[in-house]
C-alpha atoms as a PDB file:
ATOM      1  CA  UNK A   1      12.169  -9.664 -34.949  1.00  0.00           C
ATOM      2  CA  UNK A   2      11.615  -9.633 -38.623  1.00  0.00           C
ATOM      3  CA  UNK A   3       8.529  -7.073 -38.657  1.00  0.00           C
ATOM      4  CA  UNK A   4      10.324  -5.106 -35.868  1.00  0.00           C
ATOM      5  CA  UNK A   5      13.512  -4.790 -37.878  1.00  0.00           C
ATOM      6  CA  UNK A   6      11.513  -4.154 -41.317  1.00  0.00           C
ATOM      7  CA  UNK A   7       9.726  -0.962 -39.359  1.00  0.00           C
ATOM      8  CA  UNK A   8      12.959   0.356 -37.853  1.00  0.00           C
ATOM      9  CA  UNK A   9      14.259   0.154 -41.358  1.00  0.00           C
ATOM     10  CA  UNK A  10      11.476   2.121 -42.977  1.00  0.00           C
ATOM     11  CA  UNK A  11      11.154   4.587 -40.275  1.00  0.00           C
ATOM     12  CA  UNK A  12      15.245   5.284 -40.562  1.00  0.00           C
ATOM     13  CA  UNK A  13      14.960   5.168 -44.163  1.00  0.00           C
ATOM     14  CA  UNK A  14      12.561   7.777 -44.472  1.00  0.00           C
ATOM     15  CA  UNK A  15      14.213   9.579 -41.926  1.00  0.00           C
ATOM     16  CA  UNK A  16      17.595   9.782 -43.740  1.00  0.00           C
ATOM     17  CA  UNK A  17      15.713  11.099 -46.860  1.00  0.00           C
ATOM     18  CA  UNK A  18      14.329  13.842 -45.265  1.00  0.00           C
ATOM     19  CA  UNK A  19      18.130  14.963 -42.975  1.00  0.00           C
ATOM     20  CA  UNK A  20      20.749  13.751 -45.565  1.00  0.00           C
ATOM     21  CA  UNK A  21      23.056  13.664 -42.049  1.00  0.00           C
ATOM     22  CA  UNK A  22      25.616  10.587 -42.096  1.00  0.00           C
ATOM     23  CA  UNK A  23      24.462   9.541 -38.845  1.00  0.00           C
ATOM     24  CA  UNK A  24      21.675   8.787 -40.211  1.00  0.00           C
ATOM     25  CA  UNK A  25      23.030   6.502 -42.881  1.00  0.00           C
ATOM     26  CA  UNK A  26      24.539   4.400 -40.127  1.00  0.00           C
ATOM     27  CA  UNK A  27      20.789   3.816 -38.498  1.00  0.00           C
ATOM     28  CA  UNK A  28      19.789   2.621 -41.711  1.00  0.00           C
ATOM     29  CA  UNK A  29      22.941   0.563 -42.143  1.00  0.00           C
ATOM     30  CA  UNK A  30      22.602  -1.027 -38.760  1.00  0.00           C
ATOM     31  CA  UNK A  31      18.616  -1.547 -39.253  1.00  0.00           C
ATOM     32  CA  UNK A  32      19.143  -3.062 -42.407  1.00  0.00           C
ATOM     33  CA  UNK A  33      21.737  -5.571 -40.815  1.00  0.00           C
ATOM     34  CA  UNK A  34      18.856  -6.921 -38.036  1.00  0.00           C
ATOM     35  CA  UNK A  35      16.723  -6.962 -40.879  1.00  0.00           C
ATOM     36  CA  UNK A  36      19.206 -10.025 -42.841  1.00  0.00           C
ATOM     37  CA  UNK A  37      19.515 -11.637 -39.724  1.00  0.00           C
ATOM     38  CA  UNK A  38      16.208 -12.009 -39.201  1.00  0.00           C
ATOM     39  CA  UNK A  39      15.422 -13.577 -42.568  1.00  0.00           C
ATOM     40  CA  UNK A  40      18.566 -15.716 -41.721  1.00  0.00           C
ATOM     41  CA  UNK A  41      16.790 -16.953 -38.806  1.00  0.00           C
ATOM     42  CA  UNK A  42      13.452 -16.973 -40.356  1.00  0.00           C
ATOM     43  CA  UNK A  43      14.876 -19.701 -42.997  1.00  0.00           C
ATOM     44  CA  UNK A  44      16.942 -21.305 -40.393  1.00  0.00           C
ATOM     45  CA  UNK A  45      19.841 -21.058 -42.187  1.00  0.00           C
ATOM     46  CA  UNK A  46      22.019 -20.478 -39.596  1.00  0.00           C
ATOM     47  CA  UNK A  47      22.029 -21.643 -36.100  1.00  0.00           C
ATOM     48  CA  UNK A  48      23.959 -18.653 -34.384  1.00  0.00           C
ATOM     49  CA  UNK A  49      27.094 -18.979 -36.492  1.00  0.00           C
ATOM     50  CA  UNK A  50      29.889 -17.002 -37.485  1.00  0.00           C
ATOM     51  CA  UNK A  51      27.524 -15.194 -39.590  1.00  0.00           C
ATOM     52  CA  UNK A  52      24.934 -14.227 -36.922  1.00  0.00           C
ATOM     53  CA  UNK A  53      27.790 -13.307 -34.693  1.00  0.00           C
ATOM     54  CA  UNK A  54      29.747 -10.721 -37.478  1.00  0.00           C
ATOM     55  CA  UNK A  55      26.011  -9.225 -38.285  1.00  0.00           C
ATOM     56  CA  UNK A  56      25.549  -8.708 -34.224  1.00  0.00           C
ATOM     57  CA  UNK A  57      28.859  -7.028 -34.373  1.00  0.00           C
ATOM     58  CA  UNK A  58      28.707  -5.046 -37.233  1.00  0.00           C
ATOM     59  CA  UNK A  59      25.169  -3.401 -35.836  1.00  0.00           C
ATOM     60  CA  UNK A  60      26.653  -2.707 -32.892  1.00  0.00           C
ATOM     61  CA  UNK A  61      29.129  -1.002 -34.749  1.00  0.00           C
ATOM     62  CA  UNK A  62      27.166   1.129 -36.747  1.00  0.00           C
ATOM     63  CA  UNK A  63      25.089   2.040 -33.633  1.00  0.00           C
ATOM     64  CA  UNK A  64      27.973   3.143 -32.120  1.00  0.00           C
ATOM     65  CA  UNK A  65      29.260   5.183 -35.356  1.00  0.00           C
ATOM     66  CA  UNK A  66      25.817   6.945 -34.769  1.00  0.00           C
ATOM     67  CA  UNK A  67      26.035   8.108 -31.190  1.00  0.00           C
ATOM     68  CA  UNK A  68      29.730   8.839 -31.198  1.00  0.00           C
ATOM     69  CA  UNK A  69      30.293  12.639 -30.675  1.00  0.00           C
ATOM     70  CA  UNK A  70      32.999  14.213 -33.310  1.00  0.00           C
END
């Protein structure tokens, strides 16, 4: 999950760079998020607490804020 998240991260990253579109921003926002809970479960430092469960939100939030039509 961590490798996967890293890539999506980079690729979304780079993306952004190139578009400057908001949307955009959010992919990064929400990669970024899978990529701290990975590390979180990487070190064990959380066993699916509050924490893991407000990330899980909060990307599904951003991925929403990027598919939304305005």
């Amino acid at each position: 999950m961590l490798g996967l998240s890293f890539l999506l991260v980079l690729i979304s990253g780079v993306s952004y760079s190139r578009i400057r579109d908001l949307k955009m921003l959010f992919l990064v926002a929400a990669f970024s998020l899978f990529f701290v809970k990975g590390i979180f479960l990487l070190t064990e430092a959380a066993h699916q607490s509050l924490v893991l469960i407000v990330l899980d939100l909060l990307v599904i939030v951003f991925l929403y804020l990027t598919v939304v039509r305005r």
